[in-house]
PDB file of N, CA and C in Angstrom:
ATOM      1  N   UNK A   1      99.283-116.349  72.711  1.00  0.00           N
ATOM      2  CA  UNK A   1      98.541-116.862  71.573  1.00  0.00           C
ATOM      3  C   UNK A   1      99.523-117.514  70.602  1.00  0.00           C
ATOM      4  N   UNK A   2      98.923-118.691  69.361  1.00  0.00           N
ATOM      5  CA  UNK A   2      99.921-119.418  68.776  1.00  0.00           C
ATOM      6  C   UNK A   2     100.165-118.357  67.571  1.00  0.00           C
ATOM      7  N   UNK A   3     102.012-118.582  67.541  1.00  0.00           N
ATOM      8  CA  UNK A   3     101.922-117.776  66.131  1.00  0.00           C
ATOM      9  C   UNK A   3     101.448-117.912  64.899  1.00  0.00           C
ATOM     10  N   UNK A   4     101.198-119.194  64.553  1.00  0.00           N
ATOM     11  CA  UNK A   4     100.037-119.503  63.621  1.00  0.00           C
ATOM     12  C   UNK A   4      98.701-119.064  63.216  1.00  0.00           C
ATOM     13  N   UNK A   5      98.350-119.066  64.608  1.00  0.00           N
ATOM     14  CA  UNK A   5      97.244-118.211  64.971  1.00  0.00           C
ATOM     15  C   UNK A   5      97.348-116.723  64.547  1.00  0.00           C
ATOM     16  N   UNK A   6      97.709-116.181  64.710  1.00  0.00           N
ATOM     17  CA  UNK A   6      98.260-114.720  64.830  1.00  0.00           C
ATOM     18  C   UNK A   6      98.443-114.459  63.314  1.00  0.00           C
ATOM     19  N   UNK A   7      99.091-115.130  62.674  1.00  0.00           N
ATOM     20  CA  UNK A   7      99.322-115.147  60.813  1.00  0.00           C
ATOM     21  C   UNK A   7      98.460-115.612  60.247  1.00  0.00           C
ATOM     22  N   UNK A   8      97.284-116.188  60.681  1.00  0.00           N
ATOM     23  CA  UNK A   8      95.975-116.960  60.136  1.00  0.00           C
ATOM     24  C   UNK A   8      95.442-115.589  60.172  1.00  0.00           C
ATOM     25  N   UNK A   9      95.281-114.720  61.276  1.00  0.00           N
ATOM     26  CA  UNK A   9      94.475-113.367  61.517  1.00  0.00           C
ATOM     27  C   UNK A   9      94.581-112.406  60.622  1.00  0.00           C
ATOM     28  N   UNK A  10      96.626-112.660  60.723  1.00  0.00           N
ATOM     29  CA  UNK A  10      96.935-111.309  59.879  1.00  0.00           C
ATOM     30  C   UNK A  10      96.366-111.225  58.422  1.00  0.00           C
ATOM     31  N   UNK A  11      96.852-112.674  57.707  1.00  0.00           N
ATOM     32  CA  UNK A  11      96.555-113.038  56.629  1.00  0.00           C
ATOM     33  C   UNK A  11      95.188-112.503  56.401  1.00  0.00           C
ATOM     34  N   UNK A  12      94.041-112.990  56.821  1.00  0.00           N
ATOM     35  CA  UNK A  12      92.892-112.702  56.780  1.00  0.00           C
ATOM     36  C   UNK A  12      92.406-111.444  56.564  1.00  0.00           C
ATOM     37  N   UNK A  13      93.133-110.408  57.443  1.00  0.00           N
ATOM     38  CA  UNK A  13      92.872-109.448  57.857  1.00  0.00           C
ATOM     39  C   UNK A  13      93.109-108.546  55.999  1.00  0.00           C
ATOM     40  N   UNK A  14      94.926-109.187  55.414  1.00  0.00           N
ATOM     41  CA  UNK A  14      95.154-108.883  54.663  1.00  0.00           C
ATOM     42  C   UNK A  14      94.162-108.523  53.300  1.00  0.00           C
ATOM     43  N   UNK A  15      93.791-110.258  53.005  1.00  0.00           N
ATOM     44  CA  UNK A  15      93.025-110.354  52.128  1.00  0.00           C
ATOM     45  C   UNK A  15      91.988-110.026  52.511  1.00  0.00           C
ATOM     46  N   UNK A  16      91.185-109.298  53.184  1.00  0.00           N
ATOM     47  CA  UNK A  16      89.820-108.286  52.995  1.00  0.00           C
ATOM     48  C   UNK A  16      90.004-107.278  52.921  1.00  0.00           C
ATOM     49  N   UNK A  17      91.590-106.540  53.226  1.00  0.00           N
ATOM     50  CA  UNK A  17      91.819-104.759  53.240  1.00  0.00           C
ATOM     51  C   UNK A  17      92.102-104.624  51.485  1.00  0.00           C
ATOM     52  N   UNK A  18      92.679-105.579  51.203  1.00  0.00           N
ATOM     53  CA  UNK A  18      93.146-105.351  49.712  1.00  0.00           C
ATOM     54  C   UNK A  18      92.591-105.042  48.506  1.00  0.00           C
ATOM     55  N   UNK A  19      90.602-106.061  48.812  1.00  0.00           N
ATOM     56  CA  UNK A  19      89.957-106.316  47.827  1.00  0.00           C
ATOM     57  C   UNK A  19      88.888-104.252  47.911  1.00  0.00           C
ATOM     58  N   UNK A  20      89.090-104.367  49.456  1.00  0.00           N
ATOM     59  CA  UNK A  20      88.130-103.182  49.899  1.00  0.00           C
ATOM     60  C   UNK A  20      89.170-101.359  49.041  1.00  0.00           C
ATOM     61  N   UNK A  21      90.839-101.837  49.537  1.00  0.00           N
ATOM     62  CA  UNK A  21      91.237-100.522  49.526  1.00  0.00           C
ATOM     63  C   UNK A  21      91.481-100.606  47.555  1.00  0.00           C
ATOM     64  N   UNK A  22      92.129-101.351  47.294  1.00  0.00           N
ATOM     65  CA  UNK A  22      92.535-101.236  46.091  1.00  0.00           C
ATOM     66  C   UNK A  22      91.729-100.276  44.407  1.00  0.00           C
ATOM     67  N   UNK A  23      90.558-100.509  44.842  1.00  0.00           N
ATOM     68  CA  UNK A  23      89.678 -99.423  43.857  1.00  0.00           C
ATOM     69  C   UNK A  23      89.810 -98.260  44.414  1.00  0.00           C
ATOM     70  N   UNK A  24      90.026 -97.880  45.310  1.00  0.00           N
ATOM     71  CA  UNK A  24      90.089 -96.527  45.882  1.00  0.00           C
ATOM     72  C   UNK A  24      91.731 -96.048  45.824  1.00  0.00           C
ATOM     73  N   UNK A  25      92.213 -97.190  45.838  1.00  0.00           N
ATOM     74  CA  UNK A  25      93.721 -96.597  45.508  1.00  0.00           C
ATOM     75  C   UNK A  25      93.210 -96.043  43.889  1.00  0.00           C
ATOM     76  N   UNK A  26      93.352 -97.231  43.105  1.00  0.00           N
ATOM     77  CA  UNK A  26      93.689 -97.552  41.718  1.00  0.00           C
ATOM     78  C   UNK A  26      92.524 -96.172  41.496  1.00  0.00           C
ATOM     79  N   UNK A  27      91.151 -96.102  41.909  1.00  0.00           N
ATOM     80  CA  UNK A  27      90.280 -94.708  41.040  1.00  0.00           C
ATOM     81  C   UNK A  27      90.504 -93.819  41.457  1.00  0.00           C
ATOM     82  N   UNK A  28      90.901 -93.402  42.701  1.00  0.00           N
ATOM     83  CA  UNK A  28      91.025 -91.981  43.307  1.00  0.00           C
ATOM     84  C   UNK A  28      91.629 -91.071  42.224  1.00  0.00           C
ATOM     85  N   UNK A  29      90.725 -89.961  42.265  1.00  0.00           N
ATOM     86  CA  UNK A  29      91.069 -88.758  41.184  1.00  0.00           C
ATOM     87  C   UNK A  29      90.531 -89.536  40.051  1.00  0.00           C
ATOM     88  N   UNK A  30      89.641 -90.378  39.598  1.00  0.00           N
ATOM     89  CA  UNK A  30      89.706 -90.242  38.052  1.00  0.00           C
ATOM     90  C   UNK A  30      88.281 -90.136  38.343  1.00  0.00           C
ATOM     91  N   UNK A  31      87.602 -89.609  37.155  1.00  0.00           N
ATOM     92  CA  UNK A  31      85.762 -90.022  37.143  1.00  0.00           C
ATOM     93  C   UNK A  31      85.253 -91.459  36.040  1.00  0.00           C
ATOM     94  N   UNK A  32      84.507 -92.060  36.395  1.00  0.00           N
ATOM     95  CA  UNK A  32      84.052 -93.219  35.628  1.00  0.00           C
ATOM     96  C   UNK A  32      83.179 -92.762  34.927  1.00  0.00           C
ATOM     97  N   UNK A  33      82.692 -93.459  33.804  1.00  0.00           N
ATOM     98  CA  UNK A  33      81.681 -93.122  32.853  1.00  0.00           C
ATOM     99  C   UNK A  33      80.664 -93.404  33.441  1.00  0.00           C
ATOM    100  N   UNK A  34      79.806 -92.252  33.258  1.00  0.00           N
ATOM    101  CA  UNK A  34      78.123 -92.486  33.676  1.00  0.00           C
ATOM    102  C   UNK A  34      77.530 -93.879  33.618  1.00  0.00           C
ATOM    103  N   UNK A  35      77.507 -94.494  32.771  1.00  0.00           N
ATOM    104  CA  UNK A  35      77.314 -96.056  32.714  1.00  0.00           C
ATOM    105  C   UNK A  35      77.287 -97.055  33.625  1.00  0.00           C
ATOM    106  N   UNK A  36      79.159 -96.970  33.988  1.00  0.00           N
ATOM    107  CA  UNK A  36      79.699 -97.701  35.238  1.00  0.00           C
ATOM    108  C   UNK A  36      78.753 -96.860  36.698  1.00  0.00           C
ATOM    109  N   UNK A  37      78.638 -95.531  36.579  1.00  0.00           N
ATOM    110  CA  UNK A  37      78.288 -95.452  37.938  1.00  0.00           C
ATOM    111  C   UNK A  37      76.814 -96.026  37.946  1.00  0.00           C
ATOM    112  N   UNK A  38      75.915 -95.952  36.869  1.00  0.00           N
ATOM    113  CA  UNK A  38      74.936 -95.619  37.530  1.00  0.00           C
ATOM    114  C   UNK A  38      74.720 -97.910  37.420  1.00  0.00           C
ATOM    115  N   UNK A  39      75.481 -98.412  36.885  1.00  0.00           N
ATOM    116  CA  UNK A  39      75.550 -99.624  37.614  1.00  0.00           C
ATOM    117  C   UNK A  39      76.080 -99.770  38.432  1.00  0.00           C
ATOM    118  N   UNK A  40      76.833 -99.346  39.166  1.00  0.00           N
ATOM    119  CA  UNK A  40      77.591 -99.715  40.481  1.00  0.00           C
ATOM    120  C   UNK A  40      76.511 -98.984  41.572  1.00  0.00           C
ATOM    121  N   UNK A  41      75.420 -98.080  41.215  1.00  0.00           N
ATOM    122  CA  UNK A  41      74.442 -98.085  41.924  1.00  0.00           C
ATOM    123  C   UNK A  41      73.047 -98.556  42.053  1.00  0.00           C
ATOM    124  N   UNK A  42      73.587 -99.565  40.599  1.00  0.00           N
ATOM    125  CA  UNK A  42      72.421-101.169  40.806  1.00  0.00           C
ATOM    126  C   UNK A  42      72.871-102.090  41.982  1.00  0.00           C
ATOM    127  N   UNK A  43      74.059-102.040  42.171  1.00  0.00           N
ATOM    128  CA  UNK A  43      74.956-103.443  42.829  1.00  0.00           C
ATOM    129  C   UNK A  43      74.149-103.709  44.368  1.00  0.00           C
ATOM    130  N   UNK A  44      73.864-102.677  45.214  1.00  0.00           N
ATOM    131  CA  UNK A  44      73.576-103.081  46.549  1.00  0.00           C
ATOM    132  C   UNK A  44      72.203-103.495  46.441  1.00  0.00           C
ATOM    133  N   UNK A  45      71.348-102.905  45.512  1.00  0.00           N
ATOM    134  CA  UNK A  45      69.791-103.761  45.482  1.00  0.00           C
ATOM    135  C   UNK A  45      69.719-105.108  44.877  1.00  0.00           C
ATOM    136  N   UNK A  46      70.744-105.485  44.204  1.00  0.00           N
ATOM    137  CA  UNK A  46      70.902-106.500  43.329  1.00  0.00           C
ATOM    138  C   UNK A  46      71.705-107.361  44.561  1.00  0.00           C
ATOM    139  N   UNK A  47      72.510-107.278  45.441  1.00  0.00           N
ATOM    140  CA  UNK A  47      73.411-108.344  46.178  1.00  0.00           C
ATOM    141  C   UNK A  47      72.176-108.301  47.324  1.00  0.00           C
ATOM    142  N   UNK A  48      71.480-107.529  48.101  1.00  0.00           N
ATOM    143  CA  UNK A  48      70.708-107.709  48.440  1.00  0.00           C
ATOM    144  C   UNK A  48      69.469-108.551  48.462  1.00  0.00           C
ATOM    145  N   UNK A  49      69.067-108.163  46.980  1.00  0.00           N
ATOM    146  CA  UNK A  49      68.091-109.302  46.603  1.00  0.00           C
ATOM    147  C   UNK A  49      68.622-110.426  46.330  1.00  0.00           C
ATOM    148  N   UNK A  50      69.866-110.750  46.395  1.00  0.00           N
ATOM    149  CA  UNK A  50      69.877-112.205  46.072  1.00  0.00           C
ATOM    150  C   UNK A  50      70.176-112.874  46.923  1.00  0.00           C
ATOM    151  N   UNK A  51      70.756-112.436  48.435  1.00  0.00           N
ATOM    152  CA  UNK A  51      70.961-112.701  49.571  1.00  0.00           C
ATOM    153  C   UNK A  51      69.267-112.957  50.170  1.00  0.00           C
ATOM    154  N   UNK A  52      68.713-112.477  50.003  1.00  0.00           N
ATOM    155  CA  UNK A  52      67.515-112.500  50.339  1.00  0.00           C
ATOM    156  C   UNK A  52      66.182-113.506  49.864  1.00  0.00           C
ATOM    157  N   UNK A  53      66.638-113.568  48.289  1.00  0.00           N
ATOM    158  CA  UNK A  53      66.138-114.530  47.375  1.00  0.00           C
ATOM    159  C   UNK A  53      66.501-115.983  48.034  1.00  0.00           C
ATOM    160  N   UNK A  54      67.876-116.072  48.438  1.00  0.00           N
ATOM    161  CA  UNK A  54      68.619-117.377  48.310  1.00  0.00           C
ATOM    162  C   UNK A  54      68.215-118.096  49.881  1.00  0.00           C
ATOM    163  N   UNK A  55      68.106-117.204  50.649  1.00  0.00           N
ATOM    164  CA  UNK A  55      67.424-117.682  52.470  1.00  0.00           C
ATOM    165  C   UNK A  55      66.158-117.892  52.411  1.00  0.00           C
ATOM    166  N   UNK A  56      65.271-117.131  51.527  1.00  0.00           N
ATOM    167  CA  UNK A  56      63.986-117.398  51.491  1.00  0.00           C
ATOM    168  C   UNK A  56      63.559-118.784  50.719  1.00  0.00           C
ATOM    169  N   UNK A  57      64.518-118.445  49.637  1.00  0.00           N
ATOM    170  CA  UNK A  57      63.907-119.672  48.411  1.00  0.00           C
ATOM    171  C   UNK A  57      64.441-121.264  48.690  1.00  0.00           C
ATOM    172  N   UNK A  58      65.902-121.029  49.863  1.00  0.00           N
ATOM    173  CA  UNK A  58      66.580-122.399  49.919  1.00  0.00           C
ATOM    174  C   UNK A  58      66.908-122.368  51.520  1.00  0.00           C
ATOM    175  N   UNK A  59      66.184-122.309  52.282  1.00  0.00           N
ATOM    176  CA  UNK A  59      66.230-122.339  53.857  1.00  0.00           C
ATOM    177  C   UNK A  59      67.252-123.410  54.072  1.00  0.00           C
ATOM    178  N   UNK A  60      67.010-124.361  53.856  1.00  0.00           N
ATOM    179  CA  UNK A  60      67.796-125.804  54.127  1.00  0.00           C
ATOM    180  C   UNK A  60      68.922-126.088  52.768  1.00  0.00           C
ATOM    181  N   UNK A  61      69.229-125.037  52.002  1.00  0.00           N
ATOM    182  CA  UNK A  61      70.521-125.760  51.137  1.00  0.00           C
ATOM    183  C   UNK A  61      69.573-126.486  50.013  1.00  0.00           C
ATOM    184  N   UNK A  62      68.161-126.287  49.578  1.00  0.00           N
ATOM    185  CA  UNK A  62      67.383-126.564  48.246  1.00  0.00           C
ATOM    186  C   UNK A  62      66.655-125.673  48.388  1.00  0.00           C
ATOM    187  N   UNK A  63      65.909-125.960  46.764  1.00  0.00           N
ATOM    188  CA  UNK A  63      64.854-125.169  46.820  1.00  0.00           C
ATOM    189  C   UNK A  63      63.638-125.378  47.460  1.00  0.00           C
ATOM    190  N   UNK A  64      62.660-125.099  48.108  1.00  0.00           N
ATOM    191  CA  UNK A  64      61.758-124.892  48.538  1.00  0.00           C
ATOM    192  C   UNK A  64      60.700-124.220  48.476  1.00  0.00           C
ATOM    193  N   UNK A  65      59.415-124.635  47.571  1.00  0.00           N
ATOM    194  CA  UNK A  65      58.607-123.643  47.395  1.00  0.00           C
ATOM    195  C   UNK A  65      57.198-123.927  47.988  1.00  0.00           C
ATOM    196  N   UNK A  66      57.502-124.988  49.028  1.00  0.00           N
ATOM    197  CA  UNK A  66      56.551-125.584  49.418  1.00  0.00           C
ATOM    198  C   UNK A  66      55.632-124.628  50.807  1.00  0.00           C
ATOM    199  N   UNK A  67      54.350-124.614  50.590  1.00  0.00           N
ATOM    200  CA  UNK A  67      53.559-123.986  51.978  1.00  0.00           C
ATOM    201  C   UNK A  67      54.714-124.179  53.338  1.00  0.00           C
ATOM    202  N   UNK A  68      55.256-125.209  53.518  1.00  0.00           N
ATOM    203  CA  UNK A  68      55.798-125.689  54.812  1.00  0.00           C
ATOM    204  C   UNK A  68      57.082-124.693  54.786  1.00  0.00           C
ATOM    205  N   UNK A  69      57.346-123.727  53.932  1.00  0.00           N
ATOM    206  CA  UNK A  69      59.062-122.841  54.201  1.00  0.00           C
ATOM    207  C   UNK A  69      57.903-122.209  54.998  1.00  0.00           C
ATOM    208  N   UNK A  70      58.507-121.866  56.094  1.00  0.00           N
ATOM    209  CA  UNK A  70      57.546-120.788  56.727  1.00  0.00           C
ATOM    210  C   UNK A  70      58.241-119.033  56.403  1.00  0.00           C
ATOM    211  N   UNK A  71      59.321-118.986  55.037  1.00  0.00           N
ATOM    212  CA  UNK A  71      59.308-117.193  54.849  1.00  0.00           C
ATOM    213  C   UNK A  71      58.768-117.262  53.972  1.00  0.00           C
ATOM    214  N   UNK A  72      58.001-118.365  52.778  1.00  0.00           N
ATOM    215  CA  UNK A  72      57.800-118.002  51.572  1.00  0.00           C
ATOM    216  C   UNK A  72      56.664-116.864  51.957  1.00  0.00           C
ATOM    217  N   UNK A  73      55.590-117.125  52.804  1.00  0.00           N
ATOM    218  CA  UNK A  73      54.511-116.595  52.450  1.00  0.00           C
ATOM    219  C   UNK A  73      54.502-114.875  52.992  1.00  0.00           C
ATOM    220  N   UNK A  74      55.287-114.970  54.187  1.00  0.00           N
ATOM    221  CA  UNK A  74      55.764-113.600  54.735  1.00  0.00           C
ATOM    222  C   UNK A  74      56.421-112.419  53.511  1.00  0.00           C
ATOM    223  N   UNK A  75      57.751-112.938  52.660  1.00  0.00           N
ATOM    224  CA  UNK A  75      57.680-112.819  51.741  1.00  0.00           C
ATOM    225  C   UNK A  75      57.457-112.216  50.604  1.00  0.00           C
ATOM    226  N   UNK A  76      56.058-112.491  50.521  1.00  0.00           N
ATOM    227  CA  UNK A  76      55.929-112.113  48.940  1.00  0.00           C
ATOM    228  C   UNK A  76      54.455-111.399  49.846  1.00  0.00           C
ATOM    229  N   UNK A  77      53.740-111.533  50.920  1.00  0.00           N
ATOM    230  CA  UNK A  77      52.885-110.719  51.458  1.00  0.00           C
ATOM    231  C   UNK A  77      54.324-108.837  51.551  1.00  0.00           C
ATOM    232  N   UNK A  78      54.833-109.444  51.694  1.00  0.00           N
ATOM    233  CA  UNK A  78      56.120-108.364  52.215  1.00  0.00           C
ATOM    234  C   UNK A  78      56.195-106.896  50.916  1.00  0.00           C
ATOM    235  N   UNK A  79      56.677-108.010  49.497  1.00  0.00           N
ATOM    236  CA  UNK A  79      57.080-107.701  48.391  1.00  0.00           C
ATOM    237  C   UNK A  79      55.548-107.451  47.588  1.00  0.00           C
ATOM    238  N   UNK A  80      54.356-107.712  48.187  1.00  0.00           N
ATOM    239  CA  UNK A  80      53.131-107.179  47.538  1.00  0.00           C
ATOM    240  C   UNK A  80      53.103-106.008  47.861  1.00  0.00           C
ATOM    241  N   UNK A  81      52.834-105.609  49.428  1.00  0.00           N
ATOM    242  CA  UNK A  81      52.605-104.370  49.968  1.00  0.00           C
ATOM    243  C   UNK A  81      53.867-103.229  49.352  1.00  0.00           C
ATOM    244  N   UNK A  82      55.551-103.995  49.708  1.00  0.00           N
ATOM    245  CA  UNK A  82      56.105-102.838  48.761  1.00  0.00           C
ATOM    246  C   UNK A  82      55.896-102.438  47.626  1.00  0.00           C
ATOM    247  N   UNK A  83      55.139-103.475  47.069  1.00  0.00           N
ATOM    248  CA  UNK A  83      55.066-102.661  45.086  1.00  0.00           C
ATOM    249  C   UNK A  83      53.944-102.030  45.285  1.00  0.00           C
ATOM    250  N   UNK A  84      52.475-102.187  46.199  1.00  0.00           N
ATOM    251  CA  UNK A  84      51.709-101.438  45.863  1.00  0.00           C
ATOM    252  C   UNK A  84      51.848-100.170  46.984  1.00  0.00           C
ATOM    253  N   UNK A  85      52.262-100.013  48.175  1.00  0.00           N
ATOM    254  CA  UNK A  85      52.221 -98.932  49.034  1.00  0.00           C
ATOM    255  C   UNK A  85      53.645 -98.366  48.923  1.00  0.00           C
ATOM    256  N   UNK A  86      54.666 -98.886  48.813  1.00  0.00           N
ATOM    257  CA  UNK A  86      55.711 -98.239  48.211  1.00  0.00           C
ATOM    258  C   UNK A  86      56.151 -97.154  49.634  1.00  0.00           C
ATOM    259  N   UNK A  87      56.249 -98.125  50.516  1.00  0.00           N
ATOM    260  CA  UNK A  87      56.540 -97.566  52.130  1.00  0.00           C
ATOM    261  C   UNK A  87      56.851 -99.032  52.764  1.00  0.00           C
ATOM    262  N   UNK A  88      58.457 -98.290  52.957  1.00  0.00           N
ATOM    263  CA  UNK A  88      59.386 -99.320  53.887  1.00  0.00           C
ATOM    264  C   UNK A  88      58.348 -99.306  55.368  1.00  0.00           C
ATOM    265  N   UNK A  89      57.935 -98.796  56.027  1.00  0.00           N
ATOM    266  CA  UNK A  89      57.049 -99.319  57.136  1.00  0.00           C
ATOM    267  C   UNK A  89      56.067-100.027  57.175  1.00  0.00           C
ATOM    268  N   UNK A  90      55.358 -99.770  56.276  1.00  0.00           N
ATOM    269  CA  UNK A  90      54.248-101.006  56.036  1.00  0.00           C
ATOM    270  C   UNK A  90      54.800-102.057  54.961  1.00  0.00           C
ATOM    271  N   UNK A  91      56.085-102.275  54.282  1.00  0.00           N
ATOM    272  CA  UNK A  91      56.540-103.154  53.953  1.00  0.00           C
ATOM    273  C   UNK A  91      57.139-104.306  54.992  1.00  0.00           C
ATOM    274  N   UNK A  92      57.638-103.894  56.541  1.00  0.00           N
ATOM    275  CA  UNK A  92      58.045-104.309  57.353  1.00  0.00           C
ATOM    276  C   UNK A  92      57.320-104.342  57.727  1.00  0.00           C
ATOM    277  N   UNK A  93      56.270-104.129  58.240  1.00  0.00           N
ATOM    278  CA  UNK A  93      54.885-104.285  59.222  1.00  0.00           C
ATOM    279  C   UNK A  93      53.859-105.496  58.524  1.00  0.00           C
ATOM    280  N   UNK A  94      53.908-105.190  57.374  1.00  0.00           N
ATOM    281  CA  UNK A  94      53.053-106.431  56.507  1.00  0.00           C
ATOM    282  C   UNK A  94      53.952-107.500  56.522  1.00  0.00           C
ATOM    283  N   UNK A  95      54.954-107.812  56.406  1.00  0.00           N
ATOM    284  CA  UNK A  95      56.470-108.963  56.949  1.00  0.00           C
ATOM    285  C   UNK A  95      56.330-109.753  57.483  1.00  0.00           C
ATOM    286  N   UNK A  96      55.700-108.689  59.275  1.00  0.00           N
ATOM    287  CA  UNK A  96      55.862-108.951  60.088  1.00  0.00           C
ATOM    288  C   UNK A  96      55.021-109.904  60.411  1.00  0.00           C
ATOM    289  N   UNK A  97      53.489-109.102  60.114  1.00  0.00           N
ATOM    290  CA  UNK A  97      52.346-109.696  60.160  1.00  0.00           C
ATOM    291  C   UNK A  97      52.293-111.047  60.180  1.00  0.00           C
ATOM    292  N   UNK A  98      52.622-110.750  59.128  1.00  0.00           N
ATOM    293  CA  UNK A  98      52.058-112.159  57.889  1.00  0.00           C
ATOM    294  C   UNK A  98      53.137-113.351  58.673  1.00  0.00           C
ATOM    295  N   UNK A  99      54.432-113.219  58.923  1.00  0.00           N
ATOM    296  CA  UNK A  99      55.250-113.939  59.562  1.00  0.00           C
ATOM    297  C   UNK A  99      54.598-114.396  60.893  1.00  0.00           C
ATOM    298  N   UNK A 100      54.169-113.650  61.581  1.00  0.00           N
ATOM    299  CA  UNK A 100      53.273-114.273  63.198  1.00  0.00           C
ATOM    300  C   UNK A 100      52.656-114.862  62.668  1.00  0.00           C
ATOM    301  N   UNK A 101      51.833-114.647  62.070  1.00  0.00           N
ATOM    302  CA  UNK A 101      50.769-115.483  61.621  1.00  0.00           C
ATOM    303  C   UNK A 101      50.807-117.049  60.709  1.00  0.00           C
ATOM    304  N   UNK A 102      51.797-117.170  60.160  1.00  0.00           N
ATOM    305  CA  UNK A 102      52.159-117.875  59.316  1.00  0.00           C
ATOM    306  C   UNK A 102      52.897-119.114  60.595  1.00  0.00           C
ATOM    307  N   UNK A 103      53.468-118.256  61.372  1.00  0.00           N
ATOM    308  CA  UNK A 103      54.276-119.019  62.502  1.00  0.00           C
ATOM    309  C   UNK A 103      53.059-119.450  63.552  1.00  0.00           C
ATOM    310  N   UNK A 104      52.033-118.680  63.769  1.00  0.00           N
ATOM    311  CA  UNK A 104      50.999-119.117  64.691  1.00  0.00           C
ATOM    312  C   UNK A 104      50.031-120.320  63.675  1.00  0.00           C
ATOM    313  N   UNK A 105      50.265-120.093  62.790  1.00  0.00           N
ATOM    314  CA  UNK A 105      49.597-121.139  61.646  1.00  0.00           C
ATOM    315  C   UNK A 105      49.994-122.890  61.975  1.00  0.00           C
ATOM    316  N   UNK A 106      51.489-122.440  61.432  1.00  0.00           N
ATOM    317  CA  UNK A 106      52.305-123.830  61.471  1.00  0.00           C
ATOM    318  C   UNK A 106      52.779-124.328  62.874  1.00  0.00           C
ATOM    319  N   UNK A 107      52.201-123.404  63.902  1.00  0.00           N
ATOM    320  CA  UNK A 107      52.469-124.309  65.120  1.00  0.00           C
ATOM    321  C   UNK A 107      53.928-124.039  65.800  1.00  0.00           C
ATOM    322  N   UNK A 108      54.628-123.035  65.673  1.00  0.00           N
ATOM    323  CA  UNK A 108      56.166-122.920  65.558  1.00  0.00           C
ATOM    324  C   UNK A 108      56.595-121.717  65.989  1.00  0.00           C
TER     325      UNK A 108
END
């Protein structure tokens, strides 16, 4: 293999162990203020939803709010059933639904 190659890897490899280990170096043994934790246990519903927001709302690199995205409508059928049944299975099952259907709709 080229050694270039090989230092492109390492490098890489570098800069993702650093960003991951370094809070765990730097906090280990201390406690954070209630504050910080109980936002740092906003963070995964929040990067989530916006990962999620951003594929749904901009399929193609814009926005899109047009009938023709075929996740808008899956969606928010998805995000109805979770606010009112408040069950990850029929949040995924209503998803799902609505996605066949939406796809048997548009022909696709």
């Amino acid at each position: 293999m080229d050694p270039q190659v090989l230092l492109i890897i390492a490098a890489m490899a570098l800069v993702t162990y650093i960003p991951r280990m370094a809070p765990m170096v730097v906090l280990s043994g201390r406690s954070l203020p209630p504050v910080v934790m109980e936002w740092l246990g906003l963070l995964p519903a929040a990067l989530l939803g916006a990962l999620v927001a951003q594929a749904v709302l901009m399929p193609e690199g814009a926005l899109d709010l047009s009938l023709k995205n075929p996740a808008l409508i899956p969606t928010a059928v998805a995000a109805l059933a979770a606010w009112r049944f408040r069950s990850l299975a029929l949040t995924v099952l209503s998803g799902m639904a609505a996605a066949g259907l939406v796809r048997w709709w548009l022909g696709g």
